[in-house]
C-alpha atoms as a PDB file:
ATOM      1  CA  UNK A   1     -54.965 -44.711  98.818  1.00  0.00           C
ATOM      2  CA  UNK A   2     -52.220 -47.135  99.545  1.00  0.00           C
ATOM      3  CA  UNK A   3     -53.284 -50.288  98.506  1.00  0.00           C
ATOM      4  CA  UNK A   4     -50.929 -52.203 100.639  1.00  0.00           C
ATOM      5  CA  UNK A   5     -52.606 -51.032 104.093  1.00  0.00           C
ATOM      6  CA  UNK A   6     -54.392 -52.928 105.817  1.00  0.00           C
ATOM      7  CA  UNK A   7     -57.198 -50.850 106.359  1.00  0.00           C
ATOM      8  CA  UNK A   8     -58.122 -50.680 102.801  1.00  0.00           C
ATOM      9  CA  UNK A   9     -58.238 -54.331 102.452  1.00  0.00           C
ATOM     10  CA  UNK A  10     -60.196 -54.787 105.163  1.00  0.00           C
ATOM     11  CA  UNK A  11     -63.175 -52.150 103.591  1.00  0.00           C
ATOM     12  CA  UNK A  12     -63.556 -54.070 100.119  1.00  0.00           C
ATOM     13  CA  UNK A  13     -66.230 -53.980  98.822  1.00  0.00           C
ATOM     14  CA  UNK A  14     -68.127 -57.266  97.135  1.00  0.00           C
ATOM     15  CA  UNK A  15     -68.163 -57.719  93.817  1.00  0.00           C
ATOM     16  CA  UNK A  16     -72.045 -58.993  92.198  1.00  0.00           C
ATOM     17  CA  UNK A  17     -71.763 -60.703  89.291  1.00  0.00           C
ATOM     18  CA  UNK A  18     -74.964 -61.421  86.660  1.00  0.00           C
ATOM     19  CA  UNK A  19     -74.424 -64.082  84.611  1.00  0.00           C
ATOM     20  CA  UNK A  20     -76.568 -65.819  82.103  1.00  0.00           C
ATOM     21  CA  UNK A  21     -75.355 -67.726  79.317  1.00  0.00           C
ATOM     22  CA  UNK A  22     -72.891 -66.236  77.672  1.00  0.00           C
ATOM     23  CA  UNK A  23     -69.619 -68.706  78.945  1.00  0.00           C
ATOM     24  CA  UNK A  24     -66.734 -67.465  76.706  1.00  0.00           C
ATOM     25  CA  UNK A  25     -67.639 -63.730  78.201  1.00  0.00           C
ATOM     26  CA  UNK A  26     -67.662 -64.949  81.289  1.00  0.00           C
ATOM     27  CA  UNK A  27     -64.375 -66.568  80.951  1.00  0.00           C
ATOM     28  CA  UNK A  28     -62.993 -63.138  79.714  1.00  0.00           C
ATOM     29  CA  UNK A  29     -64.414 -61.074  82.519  1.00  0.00           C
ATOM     30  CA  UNK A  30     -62.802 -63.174  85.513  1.00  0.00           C
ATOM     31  CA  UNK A  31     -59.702 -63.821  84.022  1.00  0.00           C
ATOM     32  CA  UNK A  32     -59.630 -59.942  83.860  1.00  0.00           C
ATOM     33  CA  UNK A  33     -60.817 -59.522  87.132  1.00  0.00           C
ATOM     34  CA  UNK A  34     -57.877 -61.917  88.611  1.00  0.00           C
ATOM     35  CA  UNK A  35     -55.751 -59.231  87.243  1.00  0.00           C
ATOM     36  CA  UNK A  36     -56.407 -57.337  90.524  1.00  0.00           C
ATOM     37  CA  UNK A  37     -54.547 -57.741  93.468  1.00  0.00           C
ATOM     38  CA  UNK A  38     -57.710 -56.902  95.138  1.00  0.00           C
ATOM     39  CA  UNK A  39     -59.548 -60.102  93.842  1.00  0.00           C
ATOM     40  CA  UNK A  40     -58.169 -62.290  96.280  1.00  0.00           C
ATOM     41  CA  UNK A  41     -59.299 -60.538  99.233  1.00  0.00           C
ATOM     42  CA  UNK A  42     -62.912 -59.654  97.675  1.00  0.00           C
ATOM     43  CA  UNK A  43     -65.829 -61.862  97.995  1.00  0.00           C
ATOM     44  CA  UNK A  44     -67.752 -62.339  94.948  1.00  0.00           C
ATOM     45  CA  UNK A  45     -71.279 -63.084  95.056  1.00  0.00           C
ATOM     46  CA  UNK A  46     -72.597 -64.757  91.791  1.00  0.00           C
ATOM     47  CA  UNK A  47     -75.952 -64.382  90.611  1.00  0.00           C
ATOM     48  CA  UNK A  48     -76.932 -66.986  87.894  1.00  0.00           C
ATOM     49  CA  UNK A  49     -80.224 -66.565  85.915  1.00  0.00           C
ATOM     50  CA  UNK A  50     -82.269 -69.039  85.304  1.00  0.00           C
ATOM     51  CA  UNK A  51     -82.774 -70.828  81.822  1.00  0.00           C
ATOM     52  CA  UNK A  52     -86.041 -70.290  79.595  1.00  0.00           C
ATOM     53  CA  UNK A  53     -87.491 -73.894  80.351  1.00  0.00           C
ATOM     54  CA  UNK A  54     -88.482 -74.303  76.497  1.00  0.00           C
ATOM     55  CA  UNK A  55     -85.569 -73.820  75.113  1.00  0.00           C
ATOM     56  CA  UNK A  56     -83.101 -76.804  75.391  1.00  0.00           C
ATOM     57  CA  UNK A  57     -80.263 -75.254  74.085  1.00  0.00           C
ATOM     58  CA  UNK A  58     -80.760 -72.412  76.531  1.00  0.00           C
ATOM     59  CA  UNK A  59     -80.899 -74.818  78.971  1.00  0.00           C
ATOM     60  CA  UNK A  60     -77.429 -76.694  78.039  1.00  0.00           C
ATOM     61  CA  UNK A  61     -75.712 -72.818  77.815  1.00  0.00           C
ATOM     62  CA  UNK A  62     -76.831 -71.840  81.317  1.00  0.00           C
ATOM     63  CA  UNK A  63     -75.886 -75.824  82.399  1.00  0.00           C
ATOM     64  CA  UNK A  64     -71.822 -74.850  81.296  1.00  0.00           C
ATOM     65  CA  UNK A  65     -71.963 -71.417  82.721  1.00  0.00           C
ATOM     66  CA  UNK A  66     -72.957 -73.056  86.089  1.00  0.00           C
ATOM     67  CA  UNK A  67     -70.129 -75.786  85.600  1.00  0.00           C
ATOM     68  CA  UNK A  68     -67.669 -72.793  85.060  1.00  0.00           C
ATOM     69  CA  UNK A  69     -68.203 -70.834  87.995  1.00  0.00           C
ATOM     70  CA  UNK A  70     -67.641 -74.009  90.103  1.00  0.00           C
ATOM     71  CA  UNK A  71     -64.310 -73.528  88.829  1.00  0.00           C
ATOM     72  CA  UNK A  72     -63.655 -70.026  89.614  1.00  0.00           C
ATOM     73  CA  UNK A  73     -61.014 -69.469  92.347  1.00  0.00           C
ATOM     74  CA  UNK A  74     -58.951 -66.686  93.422  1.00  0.00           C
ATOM     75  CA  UNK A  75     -61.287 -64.427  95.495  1.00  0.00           C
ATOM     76  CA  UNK A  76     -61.633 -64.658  99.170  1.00  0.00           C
ATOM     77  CA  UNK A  77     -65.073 -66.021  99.614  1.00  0.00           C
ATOM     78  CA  UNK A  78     -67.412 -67.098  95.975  1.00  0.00           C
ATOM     79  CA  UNK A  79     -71.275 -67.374  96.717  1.00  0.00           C
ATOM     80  CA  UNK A  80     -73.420 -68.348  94.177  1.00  0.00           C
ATOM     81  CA  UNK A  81     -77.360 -67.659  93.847  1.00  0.00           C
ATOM     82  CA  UNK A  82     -79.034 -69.436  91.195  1.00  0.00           C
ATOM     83  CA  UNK A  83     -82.850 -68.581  89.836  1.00  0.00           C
ATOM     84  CA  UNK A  84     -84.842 -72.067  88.367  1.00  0.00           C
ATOM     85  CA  UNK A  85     -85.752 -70.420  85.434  1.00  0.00           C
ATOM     86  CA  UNK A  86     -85.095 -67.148  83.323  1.00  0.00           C
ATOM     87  CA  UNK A  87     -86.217 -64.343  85.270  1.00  0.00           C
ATOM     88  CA  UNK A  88     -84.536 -61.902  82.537  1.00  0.00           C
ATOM     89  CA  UNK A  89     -81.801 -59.040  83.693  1.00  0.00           C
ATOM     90  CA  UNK A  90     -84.049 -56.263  85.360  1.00  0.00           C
ATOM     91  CA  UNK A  91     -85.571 -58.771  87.816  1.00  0.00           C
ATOM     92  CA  UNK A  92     -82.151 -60.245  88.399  1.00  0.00           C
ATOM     93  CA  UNK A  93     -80.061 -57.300  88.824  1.00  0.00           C
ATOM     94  CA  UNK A  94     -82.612 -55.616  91.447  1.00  0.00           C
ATOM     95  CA  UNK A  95     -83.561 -58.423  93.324  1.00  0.00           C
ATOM     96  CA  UNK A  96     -80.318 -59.635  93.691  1.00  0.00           C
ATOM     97  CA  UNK A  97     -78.609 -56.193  94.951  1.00  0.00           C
ATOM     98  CA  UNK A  98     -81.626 -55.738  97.128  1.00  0.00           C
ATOM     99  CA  UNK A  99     -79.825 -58.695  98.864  1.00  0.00           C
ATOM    100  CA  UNK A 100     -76.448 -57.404  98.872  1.00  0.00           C
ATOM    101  CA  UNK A 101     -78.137 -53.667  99.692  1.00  0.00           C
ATOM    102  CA  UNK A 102     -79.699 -56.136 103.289  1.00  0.00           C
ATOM    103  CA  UNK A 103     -75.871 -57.296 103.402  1.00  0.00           C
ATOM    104  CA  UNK A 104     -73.235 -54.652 102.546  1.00  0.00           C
ATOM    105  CA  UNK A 105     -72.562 -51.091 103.085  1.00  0.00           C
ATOM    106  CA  UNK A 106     -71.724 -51.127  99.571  1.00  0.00           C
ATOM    107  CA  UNK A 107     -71.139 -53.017  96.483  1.00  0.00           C
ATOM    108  CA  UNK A 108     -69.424 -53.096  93.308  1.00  0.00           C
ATOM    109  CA  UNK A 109     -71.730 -54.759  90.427  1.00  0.00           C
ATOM    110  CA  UNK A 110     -70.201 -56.306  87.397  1.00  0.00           C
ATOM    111  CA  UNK A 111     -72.166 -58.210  84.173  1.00  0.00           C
ATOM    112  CA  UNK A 112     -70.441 -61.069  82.475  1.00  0.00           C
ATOM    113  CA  UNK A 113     -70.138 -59.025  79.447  1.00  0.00           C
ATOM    114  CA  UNK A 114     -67.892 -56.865  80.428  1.00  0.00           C
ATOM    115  CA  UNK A 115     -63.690 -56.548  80.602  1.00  0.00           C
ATOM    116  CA  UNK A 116     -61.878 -55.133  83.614  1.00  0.00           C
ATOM    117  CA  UNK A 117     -58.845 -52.977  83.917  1.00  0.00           C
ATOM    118  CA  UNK A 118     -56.181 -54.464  86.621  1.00  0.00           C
ATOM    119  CA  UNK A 119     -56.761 -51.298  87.840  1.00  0.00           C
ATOM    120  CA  UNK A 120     -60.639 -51.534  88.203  1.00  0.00           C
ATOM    121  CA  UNK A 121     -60.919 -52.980  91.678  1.00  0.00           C
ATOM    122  CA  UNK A 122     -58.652 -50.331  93.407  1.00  0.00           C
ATOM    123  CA  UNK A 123     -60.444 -47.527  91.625  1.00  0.00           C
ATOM    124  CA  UNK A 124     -63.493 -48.960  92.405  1.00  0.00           C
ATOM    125  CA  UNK A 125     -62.990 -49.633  96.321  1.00  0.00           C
ATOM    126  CA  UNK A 126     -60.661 -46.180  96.539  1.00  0.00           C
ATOM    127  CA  UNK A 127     -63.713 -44.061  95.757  1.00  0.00           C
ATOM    128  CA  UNK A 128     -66.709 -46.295  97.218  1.00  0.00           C
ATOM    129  CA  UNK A 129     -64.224 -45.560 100.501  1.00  0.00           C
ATOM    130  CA  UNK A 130     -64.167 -41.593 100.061  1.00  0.00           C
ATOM    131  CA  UNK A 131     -67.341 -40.723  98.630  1.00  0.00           C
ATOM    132  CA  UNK A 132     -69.019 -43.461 101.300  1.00  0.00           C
ATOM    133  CA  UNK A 133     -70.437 -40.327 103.304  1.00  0.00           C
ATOM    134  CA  UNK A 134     -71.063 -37.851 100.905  1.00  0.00           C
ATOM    135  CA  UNK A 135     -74.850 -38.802 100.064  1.00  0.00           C
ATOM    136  CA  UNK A 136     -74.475 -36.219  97.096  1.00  0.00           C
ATOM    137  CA  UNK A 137     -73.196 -38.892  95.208  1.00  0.00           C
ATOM    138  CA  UNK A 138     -75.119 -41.722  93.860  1.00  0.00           C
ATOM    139  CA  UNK A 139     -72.788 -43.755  92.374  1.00  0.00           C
ATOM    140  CA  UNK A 140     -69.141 -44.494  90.612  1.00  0.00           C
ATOM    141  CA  UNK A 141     -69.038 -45.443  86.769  1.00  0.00           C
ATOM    142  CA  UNK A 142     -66.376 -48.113  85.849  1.00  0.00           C
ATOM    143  CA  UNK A 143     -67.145 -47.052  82.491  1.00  0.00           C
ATOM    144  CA  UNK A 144     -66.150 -44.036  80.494  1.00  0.00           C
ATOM    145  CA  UNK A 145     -66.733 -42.714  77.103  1.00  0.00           C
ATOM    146  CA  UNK A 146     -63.368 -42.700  75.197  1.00  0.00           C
ATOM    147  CA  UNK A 147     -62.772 -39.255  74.971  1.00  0.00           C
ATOM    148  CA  UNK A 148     -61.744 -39.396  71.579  1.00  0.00           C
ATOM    149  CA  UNK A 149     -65.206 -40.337  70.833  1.00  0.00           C
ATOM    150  CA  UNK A 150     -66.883 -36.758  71.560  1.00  0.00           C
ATOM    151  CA  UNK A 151     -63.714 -34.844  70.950  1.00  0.00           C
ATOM    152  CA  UNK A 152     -62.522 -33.588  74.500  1.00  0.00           C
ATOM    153  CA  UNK A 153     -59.837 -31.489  74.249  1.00  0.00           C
ATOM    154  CA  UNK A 154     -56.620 -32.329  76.061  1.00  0.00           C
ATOM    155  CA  UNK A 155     -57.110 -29.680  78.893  1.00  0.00           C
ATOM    156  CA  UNK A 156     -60.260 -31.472  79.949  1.00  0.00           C
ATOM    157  CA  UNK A 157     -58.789 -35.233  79.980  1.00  0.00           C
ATOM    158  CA  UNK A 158     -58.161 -35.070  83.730  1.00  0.00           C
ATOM    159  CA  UNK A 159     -58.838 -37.985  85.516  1.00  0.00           C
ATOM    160  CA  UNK A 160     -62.172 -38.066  86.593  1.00  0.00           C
ATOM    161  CA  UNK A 161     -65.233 -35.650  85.951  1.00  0.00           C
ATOM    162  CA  UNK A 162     -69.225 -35.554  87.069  1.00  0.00           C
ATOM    163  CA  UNK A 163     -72.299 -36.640  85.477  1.00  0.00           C
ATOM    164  CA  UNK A 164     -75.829 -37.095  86.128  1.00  0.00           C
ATOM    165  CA  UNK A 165     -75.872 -40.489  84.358  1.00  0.00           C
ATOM    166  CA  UNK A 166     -75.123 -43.640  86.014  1.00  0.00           C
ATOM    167  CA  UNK A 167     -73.829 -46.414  83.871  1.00  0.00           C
ATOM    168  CA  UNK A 168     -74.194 -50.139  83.801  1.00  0.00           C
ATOM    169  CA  UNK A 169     -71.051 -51.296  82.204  1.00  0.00           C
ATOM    170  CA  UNK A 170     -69.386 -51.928  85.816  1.00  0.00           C
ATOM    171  CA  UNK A 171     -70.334 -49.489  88.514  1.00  0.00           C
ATOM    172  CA  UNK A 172     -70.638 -49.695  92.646  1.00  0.00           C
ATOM    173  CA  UNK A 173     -72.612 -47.782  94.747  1.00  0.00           C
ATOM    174  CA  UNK A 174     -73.374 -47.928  98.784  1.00  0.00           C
ATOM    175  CA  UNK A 175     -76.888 -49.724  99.812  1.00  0.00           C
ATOM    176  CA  UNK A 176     -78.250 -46.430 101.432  1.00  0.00           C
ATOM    177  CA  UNK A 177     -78.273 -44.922  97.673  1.00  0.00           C
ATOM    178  CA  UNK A 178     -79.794 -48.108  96.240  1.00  0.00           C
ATOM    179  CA  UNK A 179     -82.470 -48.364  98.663  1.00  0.00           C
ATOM    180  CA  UNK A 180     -83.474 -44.727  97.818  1.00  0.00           C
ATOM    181  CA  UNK A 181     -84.597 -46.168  94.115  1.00  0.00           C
ATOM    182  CA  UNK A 182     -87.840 -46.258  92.492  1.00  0.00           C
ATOM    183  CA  UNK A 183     -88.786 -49.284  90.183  1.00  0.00           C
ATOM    184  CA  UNK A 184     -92.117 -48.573  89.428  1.00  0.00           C
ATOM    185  CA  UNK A 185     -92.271 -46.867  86.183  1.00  0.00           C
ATOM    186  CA  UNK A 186     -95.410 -44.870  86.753  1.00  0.00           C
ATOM    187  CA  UNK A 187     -94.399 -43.361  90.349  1.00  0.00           C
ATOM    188  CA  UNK A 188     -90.758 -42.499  88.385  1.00  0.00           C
ATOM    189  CA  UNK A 189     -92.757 -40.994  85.884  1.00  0.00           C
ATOM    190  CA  UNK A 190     -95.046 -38.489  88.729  1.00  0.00           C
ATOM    191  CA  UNK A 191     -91.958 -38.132  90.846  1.00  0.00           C
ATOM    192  CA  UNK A 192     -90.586 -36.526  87.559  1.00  0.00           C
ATOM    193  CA  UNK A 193     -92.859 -33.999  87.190  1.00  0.00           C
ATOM    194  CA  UNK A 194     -93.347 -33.242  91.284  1.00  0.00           C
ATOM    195  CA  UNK A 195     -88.949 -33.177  91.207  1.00  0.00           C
ATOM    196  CA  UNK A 196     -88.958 -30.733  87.866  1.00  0.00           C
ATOM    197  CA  UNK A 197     -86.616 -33.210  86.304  1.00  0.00           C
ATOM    198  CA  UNK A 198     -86.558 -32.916  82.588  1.00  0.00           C
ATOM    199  CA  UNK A 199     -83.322 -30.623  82.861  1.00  0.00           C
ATOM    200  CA  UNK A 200     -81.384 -33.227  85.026  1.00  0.00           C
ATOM    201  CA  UNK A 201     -82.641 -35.823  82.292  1.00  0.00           C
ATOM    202  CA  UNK A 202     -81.362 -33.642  79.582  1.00  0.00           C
ATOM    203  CA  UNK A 203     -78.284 -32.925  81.384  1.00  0.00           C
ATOM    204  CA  UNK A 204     -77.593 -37.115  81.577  1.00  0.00           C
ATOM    205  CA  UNK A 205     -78.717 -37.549  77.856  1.00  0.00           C
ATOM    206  CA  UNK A 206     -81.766 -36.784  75.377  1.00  0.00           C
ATOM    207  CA  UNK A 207     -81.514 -40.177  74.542  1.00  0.00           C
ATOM    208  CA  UNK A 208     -82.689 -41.729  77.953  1.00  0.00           C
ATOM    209  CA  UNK A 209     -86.106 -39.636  77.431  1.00  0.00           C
ATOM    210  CA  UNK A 210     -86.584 -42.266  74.422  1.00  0.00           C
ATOM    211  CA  UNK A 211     -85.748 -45.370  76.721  1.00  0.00           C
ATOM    212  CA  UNK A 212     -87.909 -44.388  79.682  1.00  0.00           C
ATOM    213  CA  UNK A 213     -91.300 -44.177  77.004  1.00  0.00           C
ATOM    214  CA  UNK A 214     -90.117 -47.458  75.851  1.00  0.00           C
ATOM    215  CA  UNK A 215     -89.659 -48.262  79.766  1.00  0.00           C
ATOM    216  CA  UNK A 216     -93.083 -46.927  80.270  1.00  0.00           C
ATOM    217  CA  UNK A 217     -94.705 -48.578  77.361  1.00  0.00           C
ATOM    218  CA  UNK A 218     -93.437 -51.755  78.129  1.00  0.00           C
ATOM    219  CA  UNK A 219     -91.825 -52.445  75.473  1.00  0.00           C
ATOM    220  CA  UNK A 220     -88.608 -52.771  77.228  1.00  0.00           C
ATOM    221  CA  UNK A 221     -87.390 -53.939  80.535  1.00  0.00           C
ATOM    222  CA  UNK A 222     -84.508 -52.169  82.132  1.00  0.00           C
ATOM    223  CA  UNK A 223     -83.686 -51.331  85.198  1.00  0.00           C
ATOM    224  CA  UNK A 224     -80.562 -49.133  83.761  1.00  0.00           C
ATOM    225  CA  UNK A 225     -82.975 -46.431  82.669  1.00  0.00           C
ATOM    226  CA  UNK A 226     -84.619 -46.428  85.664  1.00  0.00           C
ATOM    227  CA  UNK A 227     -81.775 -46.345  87.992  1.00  0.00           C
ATOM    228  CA  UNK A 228     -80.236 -43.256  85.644  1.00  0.00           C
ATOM    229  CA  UNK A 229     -84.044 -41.312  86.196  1.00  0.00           C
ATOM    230  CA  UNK A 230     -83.848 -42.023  90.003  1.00  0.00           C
ATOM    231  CA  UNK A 231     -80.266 -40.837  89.864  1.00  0.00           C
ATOM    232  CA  UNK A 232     -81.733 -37.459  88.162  1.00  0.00           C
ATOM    233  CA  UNK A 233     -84.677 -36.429  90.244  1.00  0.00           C
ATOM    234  CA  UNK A 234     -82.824 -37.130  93.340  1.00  0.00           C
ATOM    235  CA  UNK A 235     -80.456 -34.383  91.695  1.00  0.00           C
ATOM    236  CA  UNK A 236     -77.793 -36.550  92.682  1.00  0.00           C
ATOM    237  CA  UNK A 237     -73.758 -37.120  90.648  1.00  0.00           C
ATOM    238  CA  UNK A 238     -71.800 -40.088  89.293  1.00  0.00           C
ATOM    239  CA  UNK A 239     -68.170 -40.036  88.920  1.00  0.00           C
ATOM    240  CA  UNK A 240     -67.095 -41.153  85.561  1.00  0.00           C
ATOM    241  CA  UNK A 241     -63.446 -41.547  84.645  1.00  0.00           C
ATOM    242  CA  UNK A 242     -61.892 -40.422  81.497  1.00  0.00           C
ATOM    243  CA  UNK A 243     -59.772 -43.157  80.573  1.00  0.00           C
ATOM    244  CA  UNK A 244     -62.168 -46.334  81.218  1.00  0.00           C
ATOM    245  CA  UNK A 245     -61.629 -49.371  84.006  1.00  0.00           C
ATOM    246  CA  UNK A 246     -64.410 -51.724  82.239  1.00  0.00           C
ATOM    247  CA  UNK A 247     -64.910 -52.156  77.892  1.00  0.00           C
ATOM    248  CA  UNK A 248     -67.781 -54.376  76.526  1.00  0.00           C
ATOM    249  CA  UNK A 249     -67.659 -57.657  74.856  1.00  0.00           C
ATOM    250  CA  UNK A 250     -69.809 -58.327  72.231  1.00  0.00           C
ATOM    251  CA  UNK A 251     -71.305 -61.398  72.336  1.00  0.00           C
ATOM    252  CA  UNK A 252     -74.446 -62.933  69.862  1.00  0.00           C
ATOM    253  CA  UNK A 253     -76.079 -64.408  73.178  1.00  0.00           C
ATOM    254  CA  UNK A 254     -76.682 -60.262  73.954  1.00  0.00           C
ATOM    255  CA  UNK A 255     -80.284 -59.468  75.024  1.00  0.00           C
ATOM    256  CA  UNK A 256     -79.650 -55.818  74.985  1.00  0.00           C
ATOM    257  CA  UNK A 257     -76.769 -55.279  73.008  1.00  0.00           C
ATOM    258  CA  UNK A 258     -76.870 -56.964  69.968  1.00  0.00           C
ATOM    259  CA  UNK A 259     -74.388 -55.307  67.383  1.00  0.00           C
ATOM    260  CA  UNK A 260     -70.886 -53.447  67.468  1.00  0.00           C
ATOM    261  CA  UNK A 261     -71.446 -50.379  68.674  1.00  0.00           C
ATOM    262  CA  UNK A 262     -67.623 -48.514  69.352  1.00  0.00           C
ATOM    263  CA  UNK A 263     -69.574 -46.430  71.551  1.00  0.00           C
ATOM    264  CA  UNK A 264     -68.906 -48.711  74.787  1.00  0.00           C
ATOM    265  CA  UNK A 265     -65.699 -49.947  73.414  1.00  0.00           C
ATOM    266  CA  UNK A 266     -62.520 -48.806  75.627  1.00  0.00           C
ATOM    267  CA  UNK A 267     -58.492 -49.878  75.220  1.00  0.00           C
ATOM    268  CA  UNK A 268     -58.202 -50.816  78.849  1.00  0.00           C
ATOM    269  CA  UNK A 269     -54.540 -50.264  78.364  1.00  0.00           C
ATOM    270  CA  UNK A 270     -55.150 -46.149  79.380  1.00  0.00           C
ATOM    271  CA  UNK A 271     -56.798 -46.369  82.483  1.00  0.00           C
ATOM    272  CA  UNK A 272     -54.794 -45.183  84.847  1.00  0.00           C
ATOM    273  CA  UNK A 273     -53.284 -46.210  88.591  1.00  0.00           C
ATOM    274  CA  UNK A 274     -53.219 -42.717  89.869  1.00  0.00           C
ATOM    275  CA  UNK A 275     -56.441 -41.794  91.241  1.00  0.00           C
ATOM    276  CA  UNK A 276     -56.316 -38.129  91.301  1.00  0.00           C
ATOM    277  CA  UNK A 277     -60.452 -36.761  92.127  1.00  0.00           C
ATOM    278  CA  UNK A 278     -62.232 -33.641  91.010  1.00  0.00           C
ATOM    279  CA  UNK A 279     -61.847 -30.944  93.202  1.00  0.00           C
ATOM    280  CA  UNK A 280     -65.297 -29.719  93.276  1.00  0.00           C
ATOM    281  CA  UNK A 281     -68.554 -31.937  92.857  1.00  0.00           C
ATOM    282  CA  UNK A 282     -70.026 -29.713  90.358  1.00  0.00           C
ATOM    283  CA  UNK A 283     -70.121 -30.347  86.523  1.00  0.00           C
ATOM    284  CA  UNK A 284     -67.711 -29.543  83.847  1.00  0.00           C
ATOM    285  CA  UNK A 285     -70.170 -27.723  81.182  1.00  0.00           C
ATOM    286  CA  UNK A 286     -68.134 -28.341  78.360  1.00  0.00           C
ATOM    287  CA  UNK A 287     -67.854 -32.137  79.355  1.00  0.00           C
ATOM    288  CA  UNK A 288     -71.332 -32.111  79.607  1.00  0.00           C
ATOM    289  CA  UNK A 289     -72.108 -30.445  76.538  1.00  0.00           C
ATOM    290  CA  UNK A 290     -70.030 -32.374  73.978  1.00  0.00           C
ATOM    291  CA  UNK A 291     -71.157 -35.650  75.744  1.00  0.00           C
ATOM    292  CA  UNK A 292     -74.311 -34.807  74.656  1.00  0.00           C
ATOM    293  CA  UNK A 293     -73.896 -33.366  71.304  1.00  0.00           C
ATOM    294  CA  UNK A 294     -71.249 -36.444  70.427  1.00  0.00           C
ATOM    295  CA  UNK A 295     -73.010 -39.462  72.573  1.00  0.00           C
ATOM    296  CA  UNK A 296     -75.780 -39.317  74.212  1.00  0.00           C
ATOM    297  CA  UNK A 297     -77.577 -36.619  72.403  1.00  0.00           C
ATOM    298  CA  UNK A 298     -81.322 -36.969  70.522  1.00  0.00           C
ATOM    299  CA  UNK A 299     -81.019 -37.571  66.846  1.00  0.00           C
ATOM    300  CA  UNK A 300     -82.857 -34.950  64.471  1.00  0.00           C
ATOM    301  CA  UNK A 301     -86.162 -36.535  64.695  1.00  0.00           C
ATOM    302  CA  UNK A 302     -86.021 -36.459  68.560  1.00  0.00           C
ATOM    303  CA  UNK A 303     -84.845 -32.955  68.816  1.00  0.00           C
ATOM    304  CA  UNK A 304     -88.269 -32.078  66.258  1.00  0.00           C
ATOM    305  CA  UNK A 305     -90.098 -34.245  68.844  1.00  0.00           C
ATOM    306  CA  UNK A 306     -89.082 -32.466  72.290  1.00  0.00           C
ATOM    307  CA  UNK A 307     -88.896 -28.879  70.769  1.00  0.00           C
ATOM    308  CA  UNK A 308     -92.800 -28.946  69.486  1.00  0.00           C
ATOM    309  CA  UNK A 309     -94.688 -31.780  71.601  1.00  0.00           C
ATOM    310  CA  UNK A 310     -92.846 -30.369  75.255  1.00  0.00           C
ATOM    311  CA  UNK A 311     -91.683 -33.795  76.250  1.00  0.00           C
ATOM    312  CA  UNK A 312     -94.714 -35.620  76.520  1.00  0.00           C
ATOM    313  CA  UNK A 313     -94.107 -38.765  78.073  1.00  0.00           C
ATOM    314  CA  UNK A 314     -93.147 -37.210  81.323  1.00  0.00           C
ATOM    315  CA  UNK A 315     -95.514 -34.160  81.080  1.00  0.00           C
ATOM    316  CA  UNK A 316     -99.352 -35.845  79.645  1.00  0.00           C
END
């Protein structure tokens, strides 16, 4: 799509932004961001979390982040929602596009760890735009595994492919998909078993099977996991480009992400302009198949674990 029409700028989409406490990120991501030509006509809606109350440092972090953003310019409208105290990411991330999902058809939803492509935005807003009625699809991935990472041969590095896995690391999706999302771990967990989805799991990863009994444990709290299970019993797909619009900054302030991993690192430099879409909506096999062998697949002692115990945390 053109992105000199005036009917595409009039259908952007807004951009969320999470922040926390993590300002030289932050700084990163918008400057990024600004890179767009679409920035200027996109209004960004800024949700700042809260600082943990005890911790004074925390306090002074979140206290500069804050003083930042009222410096941020170069985006048609800023809005910014701040929480009193630490709320933590999950809460913040799903109440806060549960307001955009009252709002906006649709959304694009960005962390401030993150790093944009200057091609990000119009990839973004292109396919929110042409995918907007097809209800097969529950979301777009900013992110993509480098394909040198799990090997894909050159006759598979098109520009886009499927997946069943929706991934945080800068993503949009439209407010009727959002809305169709579970939160509560336990009804996930039955609407598993009523929805046959183990397969669909498989298919986005071994390694989410781990998360969601950490999910379900408590032991973690993440709405990603959950919002990659919804995606799979709702049997729906996620576009996912080859050469990545979004790579991850690593920062010691992480809560989830603590240490280097290459995995969700991405030279921004190869994502590409040209927006040329599957042809099908149907998964590439061998796509599929080395992203799980090379990325998201179990490690030995999970493989032993699913083969003889029949995936029990989504089947006791």
């Amino acid at each position: 799509m053109n992105r000199t029409t005036g009917i595409y700028y009039k259908n952007l989409s807004p951009i969320a932004l999470f922040v926390y406490n993590r300002l030289d990120t932050l700084e990163n991501l918008i400057l990024s961001l600004k890179k767009n030509p679409e920035s200027e006509k996109s209004n960004l809606i800024i949700f700042s979390d809260g600082p943990n109350l005890n911790d004074s440092i925390d306090i002074l972090e979140v206290k500069k982040v804050r003083e930042f953003i009222k410096s941020i310019e170069g985006f048609k409208t800023i809005e910014v929602v701040e929480n009193t105290e630490n709320v933590g990411l999950a809460s913040s991330i799903i109440q806060g596009l549960n307001n955009m999902s009252n709002l906006y058809e649709s959304f694009i939803v960005l962390e401030d760890d993150l790093m944009v492509s200057e091609y990000f935005l119009k990839y973004m807003n292109t396919s929110l735009q042409k995918y907007k009625y097809n209800n097969k699809v529950w979301c777009i991935n900013g992110f993509g595994t480098d394909p040198n990472l799990f090997s894909l041969p050159e006759n598979l590095r098109k520009e886009f492919y499927w997946s069943l896995r929706p991934s945080s690391h800068g993503w949009g999706t439209w407010s009727d998909r959002w809305n169709e999302a579970i939160w509560d771990e336990a009804e996930l967990e039955m609407m598993l078993k009523k929805r046959n989805g183990k397969k669909r799991v498989l298919l986005a990863g071994a390694d989410i099977f781990s998360m969601f009994n950490l999910q379900l444990k408590k032991n973690i709290d993440s709405w990603a996991v959950r919002w990659v299970v919804n995606a799979c019993i709702n049997n729906k797909y996620c576009l996912n480009p080859v050469y990545s619009y979004t790579t991850h900054q690593f920062s010691l302030k992480g809560t989830h992400i603590k240490g280097n991993n290459q995995k969700i690192v991405n030279d921004l430099n190869l994502s590409k302009s040209e927006l040329i879409y599957p042809k099908n909506l149907t998964l590439n096999k061998k796509i599929i198949k080395r992203l799980q062998q090379n990325v998201f697949g179990p490690k030995r002692f999970e493989k032993i674990r699913y083969k003889y115990n029949k995936l029990k945390i989504i089947t006791k």
